[in-house]
N, C-alpha and C. Protein backbone atom coordinates (compact mmCIF):
# COMPACT_ATOMS: atom_id res chain seq x y z
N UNK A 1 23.62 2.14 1.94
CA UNK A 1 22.93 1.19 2.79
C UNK A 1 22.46 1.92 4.06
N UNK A 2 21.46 1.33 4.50
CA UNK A 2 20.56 2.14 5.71
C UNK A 2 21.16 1.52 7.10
N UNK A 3 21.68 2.52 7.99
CA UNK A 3 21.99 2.36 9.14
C UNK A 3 21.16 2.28 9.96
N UNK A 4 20.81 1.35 10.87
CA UNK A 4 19.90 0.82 11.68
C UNK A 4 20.09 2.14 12.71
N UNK A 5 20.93 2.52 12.97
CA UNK A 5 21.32 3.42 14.55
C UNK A 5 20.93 4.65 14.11
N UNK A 6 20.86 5.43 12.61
CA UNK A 6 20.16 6.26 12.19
C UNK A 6 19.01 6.24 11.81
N UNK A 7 18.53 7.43 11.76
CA UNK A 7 17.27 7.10 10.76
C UNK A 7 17.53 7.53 9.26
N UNK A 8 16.79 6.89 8.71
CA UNK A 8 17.08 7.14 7.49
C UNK A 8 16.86 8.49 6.64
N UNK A 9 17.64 8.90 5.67
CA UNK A 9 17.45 9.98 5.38
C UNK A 9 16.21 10.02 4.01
N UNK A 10 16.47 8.88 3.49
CA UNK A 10 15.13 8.77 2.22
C UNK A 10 15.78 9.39 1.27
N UNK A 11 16.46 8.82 0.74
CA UNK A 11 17.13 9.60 -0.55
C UNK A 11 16.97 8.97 -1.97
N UNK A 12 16.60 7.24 -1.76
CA UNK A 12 16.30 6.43 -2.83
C UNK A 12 15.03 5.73 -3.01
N UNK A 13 14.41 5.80 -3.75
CA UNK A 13 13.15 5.32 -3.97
C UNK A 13 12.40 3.93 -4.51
N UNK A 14 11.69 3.71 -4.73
CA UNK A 14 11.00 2.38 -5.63
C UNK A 14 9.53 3.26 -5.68
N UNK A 15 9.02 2.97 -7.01
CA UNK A 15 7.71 3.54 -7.32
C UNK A 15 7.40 2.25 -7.75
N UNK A 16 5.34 1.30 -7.37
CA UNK A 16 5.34 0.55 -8.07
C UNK A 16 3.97 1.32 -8.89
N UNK A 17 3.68 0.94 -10.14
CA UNK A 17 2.32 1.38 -10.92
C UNK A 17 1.77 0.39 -11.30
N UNK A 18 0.49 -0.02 -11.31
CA UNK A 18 -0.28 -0.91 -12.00
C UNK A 18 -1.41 -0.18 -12.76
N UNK A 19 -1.68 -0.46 -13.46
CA UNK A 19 -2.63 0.61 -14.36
C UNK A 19 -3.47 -1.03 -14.81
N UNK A 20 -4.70 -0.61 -14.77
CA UNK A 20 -5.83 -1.48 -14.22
C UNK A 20 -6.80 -1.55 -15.77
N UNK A 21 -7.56 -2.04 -16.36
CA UNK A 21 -8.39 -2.03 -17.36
C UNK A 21 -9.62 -2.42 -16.41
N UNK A 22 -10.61 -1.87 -16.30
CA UNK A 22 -11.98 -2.12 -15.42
C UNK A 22 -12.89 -2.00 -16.89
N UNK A 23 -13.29 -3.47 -16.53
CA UNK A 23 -14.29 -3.63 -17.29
C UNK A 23 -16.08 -3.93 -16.84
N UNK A 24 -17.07 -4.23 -17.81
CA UNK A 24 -18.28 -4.38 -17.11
C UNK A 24 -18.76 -5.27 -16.58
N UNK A 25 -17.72 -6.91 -16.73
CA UNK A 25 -17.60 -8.16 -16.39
C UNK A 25 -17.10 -9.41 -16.50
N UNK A 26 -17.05 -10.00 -16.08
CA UNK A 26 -16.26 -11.45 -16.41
C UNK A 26 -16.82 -12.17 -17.43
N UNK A 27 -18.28 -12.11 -17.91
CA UNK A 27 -18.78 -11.73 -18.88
C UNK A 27 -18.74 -11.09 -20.31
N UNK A 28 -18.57 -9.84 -20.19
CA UNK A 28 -18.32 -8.53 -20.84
C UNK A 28 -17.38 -8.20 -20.81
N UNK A 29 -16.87 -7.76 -21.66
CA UNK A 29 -15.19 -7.61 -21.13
C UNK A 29 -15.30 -5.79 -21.86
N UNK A 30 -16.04 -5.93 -22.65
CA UNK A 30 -16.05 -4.05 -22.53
C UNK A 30 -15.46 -3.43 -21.29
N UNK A 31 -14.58 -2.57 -21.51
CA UNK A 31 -13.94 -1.57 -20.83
C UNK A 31 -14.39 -0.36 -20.85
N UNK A 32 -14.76 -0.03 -19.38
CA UNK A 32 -15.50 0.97 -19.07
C UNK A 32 -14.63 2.17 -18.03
N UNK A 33 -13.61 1.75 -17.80
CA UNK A 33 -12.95 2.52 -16.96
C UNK A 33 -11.50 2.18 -17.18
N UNK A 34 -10.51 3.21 -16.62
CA UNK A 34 -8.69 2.85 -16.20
C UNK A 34 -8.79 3.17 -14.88
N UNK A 35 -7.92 2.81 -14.46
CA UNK A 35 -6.99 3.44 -13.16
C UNK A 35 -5.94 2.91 -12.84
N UNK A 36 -4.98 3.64 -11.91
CA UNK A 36 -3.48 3.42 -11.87
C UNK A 36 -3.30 3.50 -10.56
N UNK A 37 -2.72 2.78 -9.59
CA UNK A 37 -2.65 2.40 -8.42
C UNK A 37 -1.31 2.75 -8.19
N UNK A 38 -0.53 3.33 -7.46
CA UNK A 38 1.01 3.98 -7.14
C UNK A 38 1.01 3.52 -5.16
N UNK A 39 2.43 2.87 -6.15
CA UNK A 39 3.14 2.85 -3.82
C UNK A 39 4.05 3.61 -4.19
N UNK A 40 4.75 4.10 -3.20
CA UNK A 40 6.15 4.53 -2.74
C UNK A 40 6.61 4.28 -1.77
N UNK A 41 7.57 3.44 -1.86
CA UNK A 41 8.78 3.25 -1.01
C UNK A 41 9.79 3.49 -0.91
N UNK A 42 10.43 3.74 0.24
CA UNK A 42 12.39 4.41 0.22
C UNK A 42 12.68 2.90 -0.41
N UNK A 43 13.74 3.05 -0.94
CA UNK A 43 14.40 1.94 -1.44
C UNK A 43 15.74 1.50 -0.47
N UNK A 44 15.93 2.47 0.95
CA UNK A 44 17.20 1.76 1.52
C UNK A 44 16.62 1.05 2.59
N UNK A 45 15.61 1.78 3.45
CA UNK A 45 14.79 1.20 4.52
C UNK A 45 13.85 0.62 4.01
N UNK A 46 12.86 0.36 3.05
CA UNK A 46 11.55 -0.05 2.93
C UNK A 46 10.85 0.90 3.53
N UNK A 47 10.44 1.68 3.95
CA UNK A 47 9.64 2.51 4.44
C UNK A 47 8.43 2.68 3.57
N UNK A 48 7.09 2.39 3.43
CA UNK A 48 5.96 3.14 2.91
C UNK A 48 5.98 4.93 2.62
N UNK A 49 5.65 5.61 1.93
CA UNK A 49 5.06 7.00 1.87
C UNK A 49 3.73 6.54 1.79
N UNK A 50 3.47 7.52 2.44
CA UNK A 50 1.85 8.20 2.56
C UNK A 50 1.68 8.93 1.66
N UNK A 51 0.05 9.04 0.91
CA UNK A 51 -0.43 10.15 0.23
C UNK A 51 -1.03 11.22 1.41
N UNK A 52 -0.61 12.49 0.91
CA UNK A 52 -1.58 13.52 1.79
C UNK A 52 -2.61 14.14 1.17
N UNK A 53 -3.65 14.87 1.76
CA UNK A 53 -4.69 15.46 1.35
C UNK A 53 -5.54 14.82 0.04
N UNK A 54 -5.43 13.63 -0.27
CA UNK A 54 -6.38 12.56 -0.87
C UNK A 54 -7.40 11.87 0.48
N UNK A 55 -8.34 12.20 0.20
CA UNK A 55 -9.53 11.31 0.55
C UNK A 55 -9.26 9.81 0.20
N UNK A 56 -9.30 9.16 1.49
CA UNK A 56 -9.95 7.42 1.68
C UNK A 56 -10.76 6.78 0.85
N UNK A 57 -11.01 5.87 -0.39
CA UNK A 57 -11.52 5.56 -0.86
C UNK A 57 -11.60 4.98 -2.16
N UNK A 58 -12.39 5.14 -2.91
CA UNK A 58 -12.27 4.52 -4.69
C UNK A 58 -13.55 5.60 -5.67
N UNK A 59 -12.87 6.32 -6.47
CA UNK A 59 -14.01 6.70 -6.89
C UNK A 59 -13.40 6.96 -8.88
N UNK A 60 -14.34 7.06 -9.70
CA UNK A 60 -13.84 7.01 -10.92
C UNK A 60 -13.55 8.28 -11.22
N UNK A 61 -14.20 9.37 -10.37
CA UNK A 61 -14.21 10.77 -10.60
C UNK A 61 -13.06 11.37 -10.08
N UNK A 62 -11.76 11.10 -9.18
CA UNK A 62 -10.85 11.86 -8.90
C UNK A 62 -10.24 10.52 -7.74
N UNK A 63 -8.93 11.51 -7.63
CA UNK A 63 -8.46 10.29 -7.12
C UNK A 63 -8.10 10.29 -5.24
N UNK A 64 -7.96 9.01 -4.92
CA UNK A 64 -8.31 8.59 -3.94
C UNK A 64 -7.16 7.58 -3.28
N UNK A 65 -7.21 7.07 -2.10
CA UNK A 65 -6.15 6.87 -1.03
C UNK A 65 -6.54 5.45 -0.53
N UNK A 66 -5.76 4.84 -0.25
CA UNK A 66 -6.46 3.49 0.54
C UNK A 66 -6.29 3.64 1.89
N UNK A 67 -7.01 3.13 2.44
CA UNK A 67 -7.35 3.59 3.76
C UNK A 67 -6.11 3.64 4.55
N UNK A 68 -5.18 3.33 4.56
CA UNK A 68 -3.79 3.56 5.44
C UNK A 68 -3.01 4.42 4.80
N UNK A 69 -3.37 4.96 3.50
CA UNK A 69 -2.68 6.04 3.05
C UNK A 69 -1.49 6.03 2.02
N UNK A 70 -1.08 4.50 2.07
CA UNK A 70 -0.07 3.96 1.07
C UNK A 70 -0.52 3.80 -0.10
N UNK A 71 -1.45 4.07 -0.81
CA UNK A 71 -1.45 3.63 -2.52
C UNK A 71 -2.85 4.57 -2.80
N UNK A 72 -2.07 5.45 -4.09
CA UNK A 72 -2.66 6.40 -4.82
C UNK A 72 -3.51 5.82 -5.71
N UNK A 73 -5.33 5.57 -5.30
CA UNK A 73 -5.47 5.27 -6.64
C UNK A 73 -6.16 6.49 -7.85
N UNK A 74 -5.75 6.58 -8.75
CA UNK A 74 -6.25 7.62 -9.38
C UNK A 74 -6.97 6.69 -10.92
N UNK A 75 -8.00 7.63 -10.95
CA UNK A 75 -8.81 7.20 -12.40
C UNK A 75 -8.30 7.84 -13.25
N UNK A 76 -7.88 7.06 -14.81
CA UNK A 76 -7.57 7.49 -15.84
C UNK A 76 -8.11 7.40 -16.74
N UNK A 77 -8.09 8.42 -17.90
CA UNK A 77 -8.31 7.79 -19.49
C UNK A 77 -7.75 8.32 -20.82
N UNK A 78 -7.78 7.54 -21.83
CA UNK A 78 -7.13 7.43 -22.57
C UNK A 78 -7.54 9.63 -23.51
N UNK A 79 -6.16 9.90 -23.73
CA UNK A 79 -6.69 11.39 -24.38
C UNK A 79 -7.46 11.77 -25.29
N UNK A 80 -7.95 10.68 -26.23
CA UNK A 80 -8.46 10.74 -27.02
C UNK A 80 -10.13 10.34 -26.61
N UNK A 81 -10.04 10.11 -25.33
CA UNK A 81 -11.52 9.44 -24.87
C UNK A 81 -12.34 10.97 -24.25
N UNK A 82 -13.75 10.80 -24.22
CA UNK A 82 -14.15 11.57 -23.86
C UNK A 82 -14.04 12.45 -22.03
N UNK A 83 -14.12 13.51 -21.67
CA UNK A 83 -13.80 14.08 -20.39
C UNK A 83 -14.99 12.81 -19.37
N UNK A 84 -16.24 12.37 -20.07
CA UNK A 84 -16.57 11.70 -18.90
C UNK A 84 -16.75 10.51 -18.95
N UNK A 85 -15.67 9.96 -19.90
CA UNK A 85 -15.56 8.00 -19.72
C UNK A 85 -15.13 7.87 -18.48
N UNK A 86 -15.33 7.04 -17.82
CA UNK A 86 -15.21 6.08 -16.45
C UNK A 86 -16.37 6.67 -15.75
N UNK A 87 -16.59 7.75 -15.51
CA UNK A 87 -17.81 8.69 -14.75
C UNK A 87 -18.70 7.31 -15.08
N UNK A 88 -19.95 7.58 -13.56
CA UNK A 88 -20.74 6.04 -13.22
C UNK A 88 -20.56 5.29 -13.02
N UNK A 89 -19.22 4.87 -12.51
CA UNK A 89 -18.92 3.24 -11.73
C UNK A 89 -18.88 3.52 -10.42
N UNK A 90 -19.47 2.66 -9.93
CA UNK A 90 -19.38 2.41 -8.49
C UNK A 90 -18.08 2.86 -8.01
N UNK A 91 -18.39 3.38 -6.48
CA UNK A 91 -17.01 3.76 -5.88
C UNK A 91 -17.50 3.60 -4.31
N UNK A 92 -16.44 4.08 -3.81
CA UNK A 92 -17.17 4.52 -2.15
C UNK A 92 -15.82 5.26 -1.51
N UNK A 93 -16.54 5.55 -0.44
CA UNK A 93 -15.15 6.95 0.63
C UNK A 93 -15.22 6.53 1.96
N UNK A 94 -14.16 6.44 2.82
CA UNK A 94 -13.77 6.11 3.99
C UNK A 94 -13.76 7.23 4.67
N UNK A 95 -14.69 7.82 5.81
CA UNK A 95 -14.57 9.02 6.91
C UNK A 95 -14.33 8.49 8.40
N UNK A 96 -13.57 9.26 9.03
CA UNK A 96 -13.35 9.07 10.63
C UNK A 96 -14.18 9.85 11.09
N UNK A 97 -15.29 10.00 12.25
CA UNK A 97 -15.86 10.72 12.80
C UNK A 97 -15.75 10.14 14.22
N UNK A 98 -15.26 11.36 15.25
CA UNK A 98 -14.64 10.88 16.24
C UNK A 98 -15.88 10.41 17.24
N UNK A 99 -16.00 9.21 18.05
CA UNK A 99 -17.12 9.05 19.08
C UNK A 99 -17.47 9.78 19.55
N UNK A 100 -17.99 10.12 20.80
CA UNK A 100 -18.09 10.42 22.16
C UNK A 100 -17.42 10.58 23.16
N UNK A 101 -16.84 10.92 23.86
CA UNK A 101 -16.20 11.38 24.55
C UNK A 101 -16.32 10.59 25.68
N UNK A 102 -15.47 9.86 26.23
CA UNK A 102 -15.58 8.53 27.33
C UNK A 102 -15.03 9.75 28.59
N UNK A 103 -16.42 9.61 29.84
CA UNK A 103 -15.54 9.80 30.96
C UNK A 103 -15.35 9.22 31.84
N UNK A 104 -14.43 8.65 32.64
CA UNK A 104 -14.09 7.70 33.67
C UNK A 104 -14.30 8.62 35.33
């Protein structure tokens, strides 16, 4: 159990996965894409992990971060499917570019 007066050391975990079927519509139900969405949390504190060095965003081509850094989403597909099923779905990327420089 996690001692409030410490910090925690992170020794126990919770992983959650959802693995997603993206299809071409509510319509259509052809499946055109996977992906698998990952949190991590300590399991004594609750604490979030962060992904590092993933890019902000959603893309079918590699995988990507939600903008606070807590959930991996990565595109998948099945082994037997070709190297560029999911390739062509919409995506997009989150960049910080710092303002201007305020002087008082």
């Amino acid at each position: 159990m996690h001692d409030p007066d410490r910090p925690c050391p992170h020794e126990d975990f919770d992983a959650y996965v959802a693995v997603n079927r993206i299809t071409t519509g509510d319509a259509d139900p052809t499946v055109v894409g996977y992906a698998a969405d990952i949190k991590v949390n300590c399991r004594d504190c609750g604490e979030p992990f962060r992904w590092t060095g993933v890019p902000a965003g959603l893309s079918p081509g590699q995988p990507t971060c939600s903008v606070d850094e807590t959930e991996l989403r990565a595109p998948l597909r099945p082994a037997s499917a070709d190297p560029d099923f999911g390739l062509g779905m919409p995506g997009f990327a989150v960049s910080y570019q710092p303002g201007p420089a305020v002087q008082s």
